[in-house]
N, C-alpha and C. Protein backbone atom coordinates (compact mmCIF):
# COMPACT_ATOMS: atom_id res chain seq x y z
N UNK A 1 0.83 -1.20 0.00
CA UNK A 1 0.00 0.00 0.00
C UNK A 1 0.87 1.25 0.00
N UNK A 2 1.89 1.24 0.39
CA UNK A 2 2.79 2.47 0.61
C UNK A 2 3.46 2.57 -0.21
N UNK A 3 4.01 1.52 -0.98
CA UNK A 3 4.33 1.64 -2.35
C UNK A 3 3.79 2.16 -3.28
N UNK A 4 2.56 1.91 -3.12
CA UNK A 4 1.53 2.48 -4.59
C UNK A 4 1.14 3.76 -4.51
N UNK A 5 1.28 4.33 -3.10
CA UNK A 5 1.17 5.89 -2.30
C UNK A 5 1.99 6.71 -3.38
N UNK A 6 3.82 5.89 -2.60
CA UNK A 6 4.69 6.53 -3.30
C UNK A 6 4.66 6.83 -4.85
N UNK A 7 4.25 5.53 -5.02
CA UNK A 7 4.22 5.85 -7.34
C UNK A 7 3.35 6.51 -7.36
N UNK A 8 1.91 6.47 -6.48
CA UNK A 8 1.02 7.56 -7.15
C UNK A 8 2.24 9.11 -6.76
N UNK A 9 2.25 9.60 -5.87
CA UNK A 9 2.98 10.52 -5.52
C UNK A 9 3.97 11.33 -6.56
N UNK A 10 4.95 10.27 -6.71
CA UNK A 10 5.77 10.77 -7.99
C UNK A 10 4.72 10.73 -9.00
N UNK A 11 4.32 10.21 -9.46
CA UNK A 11 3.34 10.29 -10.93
C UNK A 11 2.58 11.70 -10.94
N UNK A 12 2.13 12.37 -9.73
CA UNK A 12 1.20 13.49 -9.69
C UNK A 12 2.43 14.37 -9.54
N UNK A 13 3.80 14.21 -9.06
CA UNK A 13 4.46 15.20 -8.90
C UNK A 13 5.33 15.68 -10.57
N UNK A 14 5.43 14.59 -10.92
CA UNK A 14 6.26 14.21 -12.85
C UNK A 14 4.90 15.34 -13.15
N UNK A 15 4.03 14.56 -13.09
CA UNK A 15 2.65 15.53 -13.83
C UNK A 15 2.70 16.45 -13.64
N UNK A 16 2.25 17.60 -12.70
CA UNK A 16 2.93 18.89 -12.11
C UNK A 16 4.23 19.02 -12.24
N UNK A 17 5.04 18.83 -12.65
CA UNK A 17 6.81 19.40 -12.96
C UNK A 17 6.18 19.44 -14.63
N UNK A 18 5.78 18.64 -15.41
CA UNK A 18 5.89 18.41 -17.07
C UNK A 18 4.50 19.20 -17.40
N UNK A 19 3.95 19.43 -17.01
CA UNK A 19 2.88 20.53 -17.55
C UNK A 19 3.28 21.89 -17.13
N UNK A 20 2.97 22.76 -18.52
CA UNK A 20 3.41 23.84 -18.68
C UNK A 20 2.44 24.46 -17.94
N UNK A 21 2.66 26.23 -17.32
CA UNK A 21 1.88 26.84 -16.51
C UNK A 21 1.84 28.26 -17.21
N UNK A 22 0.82 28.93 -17.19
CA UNK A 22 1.03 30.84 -17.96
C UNK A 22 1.91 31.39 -17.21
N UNK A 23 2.19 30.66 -15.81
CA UNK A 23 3.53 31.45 -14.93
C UNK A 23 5.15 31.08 -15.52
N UNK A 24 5.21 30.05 -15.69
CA UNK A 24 6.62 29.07 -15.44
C UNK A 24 6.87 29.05 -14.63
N UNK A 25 6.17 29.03 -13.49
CA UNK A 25 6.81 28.46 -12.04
C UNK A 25 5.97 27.36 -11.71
N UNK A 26 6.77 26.45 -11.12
CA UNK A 26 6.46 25.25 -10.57
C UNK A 26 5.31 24.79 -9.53
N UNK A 27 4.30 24.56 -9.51
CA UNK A 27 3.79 24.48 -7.82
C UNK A 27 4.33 23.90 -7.00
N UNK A 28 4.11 23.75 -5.77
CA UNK A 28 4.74 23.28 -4.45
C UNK A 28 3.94 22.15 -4.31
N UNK A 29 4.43 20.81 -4.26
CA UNK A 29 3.70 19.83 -3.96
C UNK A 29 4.60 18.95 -2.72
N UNK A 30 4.10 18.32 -1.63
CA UNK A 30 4.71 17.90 -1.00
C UNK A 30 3.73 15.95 0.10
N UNK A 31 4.53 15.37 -0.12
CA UNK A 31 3.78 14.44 0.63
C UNK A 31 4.29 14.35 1.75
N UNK A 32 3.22 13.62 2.85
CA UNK A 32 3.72 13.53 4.30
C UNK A 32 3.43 12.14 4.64
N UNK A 33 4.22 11.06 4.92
CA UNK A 33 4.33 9.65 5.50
C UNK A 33 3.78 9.34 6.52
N UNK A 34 3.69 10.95 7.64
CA UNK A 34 3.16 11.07 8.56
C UNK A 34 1.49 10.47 8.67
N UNK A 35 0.68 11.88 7.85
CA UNK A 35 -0.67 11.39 7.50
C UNK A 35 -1.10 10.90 6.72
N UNK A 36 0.01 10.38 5.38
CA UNK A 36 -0.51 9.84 4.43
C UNK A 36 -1.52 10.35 3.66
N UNK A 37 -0.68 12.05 3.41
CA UNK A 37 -1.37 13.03 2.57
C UNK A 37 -0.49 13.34 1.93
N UNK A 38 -1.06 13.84 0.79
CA UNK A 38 -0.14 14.59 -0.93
C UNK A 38 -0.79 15.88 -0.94
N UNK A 39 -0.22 17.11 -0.58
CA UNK A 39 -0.86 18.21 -0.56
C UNK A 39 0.03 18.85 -1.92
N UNK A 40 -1.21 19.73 -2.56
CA UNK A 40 -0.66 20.23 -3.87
C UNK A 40 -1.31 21.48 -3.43
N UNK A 41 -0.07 22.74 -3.92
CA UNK A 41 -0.57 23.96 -4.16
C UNK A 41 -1.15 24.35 -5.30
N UNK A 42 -1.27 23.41 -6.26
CA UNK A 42 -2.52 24.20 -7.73
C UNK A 42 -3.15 22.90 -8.05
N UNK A 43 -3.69 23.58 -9.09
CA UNK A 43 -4.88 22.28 -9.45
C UNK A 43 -4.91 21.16 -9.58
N UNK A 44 -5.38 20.01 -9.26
CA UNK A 44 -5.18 18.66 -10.18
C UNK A 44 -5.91 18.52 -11.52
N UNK A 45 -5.66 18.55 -12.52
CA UNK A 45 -6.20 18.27 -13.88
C UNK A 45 -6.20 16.70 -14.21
N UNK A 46 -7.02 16.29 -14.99
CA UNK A 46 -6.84 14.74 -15.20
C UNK A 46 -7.17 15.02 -16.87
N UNK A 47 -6.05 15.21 -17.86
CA UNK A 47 -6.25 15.36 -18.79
C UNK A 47 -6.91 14.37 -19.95
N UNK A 48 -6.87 12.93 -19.68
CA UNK A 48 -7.59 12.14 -20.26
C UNK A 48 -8.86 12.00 -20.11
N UNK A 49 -10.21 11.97 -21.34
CA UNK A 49 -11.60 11.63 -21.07
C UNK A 49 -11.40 10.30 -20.51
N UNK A 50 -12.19 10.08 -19.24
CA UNK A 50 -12.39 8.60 -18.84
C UNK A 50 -11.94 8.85 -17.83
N UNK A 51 -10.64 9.07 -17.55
CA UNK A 51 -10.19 8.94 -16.10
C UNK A 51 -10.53 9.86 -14.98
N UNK A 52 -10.35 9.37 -13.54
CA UNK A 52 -11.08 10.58 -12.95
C UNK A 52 -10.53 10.11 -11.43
N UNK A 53 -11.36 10.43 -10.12
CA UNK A 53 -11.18 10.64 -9.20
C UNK A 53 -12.09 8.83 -8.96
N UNK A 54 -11.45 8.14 -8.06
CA UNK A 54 -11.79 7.46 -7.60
C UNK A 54 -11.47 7.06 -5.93
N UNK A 55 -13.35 6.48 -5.40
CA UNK A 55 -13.39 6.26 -3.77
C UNK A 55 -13.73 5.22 -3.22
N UNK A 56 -13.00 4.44 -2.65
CA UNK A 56 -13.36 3.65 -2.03
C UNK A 56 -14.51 3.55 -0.94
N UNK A 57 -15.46 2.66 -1.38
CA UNK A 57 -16.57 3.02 -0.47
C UNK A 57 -16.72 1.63 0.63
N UNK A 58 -17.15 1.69 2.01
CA UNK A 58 -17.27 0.39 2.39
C UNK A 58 -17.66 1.02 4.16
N UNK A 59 -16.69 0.36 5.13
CA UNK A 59 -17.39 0.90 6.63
C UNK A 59 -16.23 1.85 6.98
N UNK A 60 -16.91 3.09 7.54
CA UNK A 60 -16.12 4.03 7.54
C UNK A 60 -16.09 5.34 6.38
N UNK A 61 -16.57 5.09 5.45
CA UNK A 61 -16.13 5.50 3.93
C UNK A 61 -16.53 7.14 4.06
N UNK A 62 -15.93 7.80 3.22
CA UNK A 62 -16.13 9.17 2.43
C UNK A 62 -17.63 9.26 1.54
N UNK A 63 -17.03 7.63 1.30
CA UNK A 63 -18.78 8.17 -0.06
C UNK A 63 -19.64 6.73 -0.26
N UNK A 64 -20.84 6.80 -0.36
CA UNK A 64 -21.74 5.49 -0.11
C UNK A 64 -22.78 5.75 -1.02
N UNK A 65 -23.64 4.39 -0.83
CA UNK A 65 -24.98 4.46 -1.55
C UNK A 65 -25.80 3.85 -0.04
N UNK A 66 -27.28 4.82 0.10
CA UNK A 66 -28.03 3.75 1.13
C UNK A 66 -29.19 4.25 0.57
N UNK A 67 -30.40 2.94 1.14
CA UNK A 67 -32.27 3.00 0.67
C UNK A 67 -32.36 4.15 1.69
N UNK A 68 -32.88 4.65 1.58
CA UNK A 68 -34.15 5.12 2.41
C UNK A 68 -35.09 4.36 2.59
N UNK A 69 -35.62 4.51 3.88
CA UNK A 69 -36.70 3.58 4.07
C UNK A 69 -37.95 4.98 5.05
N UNK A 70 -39.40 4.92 4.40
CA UNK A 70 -40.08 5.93 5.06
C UNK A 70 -39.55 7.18 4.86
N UNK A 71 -38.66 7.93 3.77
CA UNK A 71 -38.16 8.92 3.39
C UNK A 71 -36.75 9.00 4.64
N UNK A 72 -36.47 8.21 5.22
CA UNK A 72 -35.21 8.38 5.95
C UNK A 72 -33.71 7.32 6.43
N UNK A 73 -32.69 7.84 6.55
CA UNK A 73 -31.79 6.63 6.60
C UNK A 73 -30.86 7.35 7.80
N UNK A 74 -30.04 6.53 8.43
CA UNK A 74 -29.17 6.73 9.06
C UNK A 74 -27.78 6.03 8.28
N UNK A 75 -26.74 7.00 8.36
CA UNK A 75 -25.58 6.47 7.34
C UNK A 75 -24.42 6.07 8.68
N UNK A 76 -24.20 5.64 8.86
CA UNK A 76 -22.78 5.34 9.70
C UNK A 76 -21.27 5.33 9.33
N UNK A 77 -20.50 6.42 9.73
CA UNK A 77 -19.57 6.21 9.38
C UNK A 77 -18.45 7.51 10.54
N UNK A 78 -17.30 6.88 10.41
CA UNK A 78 -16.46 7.71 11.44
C UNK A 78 -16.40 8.85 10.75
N UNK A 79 -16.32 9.39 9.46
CA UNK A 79 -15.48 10.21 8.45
C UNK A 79 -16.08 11.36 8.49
N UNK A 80 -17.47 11.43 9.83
CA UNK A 80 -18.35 12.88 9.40
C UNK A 80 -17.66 13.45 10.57
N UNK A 81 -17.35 14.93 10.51
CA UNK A 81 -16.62 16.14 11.16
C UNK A 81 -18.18 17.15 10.76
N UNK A 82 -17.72 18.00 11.90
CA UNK A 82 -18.47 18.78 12.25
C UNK A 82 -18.51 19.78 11.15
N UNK A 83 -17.57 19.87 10.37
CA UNK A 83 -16.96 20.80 9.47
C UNK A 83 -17.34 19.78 7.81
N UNK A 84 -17.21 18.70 7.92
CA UNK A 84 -17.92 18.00 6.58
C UNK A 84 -19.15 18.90 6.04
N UNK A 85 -18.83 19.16 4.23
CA UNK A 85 -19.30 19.16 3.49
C UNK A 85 -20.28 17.77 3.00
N UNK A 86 -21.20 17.56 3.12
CA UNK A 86 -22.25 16.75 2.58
C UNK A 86 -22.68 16.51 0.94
N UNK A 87 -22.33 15.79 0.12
CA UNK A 87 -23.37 16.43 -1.03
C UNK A 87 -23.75 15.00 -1.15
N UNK A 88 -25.40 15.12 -1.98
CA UNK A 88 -26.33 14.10 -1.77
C UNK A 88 -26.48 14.38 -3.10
N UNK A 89 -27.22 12.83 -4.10
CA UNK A 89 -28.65 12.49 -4.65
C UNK A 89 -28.71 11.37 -5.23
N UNK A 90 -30.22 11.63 -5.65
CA UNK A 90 -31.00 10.29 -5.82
C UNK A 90 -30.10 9.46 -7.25
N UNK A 91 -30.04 8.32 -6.63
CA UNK A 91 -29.38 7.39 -8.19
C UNK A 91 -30.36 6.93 -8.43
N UNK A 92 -31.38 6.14 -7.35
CA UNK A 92 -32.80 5.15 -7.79
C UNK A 92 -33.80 6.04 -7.44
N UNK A 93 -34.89 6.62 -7.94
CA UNK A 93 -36.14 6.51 -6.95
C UNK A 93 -37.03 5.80 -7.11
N UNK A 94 -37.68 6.01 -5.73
CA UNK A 94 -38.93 4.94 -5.23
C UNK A 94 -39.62 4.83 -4.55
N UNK A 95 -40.65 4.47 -4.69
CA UNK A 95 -42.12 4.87 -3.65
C UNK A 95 -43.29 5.90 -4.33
N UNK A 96 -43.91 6.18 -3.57
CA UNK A 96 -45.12 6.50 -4.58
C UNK A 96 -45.06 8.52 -4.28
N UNK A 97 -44.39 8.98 -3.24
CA UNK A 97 -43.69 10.42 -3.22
C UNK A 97 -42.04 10.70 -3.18
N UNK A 98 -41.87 11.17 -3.98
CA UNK A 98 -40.25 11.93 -3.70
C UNK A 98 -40.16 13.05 -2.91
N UNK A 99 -39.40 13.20 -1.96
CA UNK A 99 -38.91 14.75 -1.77
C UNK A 99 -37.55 14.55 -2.25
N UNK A 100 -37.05 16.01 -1.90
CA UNK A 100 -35.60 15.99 -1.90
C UNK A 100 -34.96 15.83 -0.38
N UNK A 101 -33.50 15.35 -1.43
CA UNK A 101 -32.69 14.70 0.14
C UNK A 101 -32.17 15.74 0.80
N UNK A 102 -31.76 15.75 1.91
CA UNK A 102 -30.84 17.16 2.57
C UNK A 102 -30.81 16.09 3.99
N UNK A 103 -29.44 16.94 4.42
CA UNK A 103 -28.99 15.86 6.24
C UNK A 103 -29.93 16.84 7.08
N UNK A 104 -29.90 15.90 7.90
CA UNK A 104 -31.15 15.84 8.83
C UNK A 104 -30.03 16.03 10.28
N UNK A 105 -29.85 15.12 11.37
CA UNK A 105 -28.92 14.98 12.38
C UNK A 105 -27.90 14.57 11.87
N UNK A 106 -26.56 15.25 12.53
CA UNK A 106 -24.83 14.91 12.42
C UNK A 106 -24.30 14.51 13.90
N UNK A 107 -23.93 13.33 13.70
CA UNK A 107 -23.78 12.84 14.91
C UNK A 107 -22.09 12.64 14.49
N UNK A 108 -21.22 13.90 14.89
CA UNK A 108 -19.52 14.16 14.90
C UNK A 108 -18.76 12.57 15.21
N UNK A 109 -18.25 11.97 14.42
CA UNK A 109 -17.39 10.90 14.70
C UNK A 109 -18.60 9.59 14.63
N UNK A 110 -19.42 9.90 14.06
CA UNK A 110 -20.14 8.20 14.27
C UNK A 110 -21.60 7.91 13.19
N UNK A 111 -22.13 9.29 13.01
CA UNK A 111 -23.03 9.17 11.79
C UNK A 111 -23.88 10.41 11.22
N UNK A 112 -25.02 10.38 10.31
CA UNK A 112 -25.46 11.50 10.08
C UNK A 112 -26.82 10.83 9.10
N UNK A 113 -27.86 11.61 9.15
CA UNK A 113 -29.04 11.24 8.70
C UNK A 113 -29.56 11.58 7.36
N UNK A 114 -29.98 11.17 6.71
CA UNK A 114 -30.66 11.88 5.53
C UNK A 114 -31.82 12.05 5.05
N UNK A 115 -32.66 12.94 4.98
CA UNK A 115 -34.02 12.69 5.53
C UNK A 115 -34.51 13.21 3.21
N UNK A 116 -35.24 12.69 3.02
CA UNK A 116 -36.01 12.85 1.56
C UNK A 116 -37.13 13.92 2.36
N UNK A 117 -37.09 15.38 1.78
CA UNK A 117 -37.90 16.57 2.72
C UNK A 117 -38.75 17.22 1.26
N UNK A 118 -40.20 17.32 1.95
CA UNK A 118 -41.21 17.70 1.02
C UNK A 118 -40.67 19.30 0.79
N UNK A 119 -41.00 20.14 0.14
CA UNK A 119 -40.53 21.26 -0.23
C UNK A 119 -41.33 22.31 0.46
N UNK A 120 -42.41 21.62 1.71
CA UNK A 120 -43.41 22.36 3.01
C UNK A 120 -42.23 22.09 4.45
N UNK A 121 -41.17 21.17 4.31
CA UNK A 121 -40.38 20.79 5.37
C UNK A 121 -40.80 19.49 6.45
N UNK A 122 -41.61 18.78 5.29
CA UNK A 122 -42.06 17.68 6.11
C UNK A 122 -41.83 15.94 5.62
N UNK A 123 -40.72 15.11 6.34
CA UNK A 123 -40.69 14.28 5.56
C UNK A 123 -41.52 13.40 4.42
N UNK A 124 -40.66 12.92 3.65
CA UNK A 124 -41.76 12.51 2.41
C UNK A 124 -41.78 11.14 3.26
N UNK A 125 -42.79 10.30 3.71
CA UNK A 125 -42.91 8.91 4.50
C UNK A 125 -42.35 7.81 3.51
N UNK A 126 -43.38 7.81 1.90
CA UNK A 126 -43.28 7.19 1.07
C UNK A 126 -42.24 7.05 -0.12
N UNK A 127 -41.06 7.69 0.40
CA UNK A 127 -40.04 7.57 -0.50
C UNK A 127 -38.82 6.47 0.28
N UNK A 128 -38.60 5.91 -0.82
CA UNK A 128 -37.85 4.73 -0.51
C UNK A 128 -36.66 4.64 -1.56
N UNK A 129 -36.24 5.83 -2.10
CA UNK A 129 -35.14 5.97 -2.87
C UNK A 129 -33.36 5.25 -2.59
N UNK A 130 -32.76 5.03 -3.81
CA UNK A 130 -31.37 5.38 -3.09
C UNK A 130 -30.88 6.21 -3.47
N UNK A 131 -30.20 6.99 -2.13
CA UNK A 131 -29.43 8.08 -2.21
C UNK A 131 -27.95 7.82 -2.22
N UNK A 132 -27.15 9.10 -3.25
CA UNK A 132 -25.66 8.40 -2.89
C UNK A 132 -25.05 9.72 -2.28
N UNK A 133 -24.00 9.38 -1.36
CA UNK A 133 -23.33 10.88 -0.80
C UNK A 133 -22.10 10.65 -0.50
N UNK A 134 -21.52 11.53 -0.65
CA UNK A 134 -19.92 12.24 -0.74
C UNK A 134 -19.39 13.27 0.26
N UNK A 135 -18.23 12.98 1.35
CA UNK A 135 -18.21 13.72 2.26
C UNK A 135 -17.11 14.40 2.18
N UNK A 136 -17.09 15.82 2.18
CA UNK A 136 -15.60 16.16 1.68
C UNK A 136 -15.60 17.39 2.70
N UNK A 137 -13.83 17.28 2.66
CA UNK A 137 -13.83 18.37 3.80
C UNK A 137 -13.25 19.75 3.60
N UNK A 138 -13.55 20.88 3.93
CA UNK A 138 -12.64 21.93 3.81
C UNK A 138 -11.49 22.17 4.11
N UNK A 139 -10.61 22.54 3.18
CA UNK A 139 -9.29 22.73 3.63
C UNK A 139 -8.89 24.00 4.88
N UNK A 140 -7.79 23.42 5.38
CA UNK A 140 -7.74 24.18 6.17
C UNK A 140 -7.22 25.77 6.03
């Protein structure tokens, strides 16, 4: 696993050194062994169609799929901070009303809710959709 850290690492750093910039200066990219972060000072570009950002999803995860059941779910996972960005939506729907999704309770270090909300602020009962969500955090 730390191997493949490292090659990704150099590979994003080759990439950033070999792409040209309107400045000609280099960005600052640096990894830490410590947290097992690659912090880049400019953009990441992924210049090929097809390729992209990929997440591992599972217990614990950044990003998931769950039913709703009665327009509501509880998601479990360590990865929600008080400071998490949320973004939600529907991949399936289902049931005989939709609302839209939006978090409901954030429970810091252990889970967070997602409630399907009528556009009066009242859960939709009969939605039984799946929702998918992505938890990302602000930099510091």
């Amino acid at each position: 696993m730390k191997k493949s850290l490292l090659i990704f690492a150099i590979l994003i750093a080759a990439f950033i050194w070999l792409t040209p910039s309107k400045t000609k200066a280099r960005p600052f990219w640096h990894r830490s062994n410590v947290f097992n972060v690659l912090n880049v000072s400019s953009n990441i570009v992924v210049t090929t169609a097809g390729n992209g950002l990929q997440v591992k999803e599972g217990t614990n995860a950044k990003m998931g799929t769950n039913a709703l059941v009665n327009g509501t779910v509880t998601v479990s996972t360590t990865a929600i901070t008080a400071a998490s960005r949320i973004l939600l939506t529907k991949q399936v729907g289902a049931g005989t009303t939709r609302g839209i999704p939006e978090i409901g309770t954030r429970v810091v270090g252990t889970s967070f809710v997602i409630n399907s909300m009528y556009t009066n602020g009242v859960i939709s009962p009969d939605d039984d959709s799946v929702v998918f969500w992505f938890i990302v955090e602000p930099s510091p």
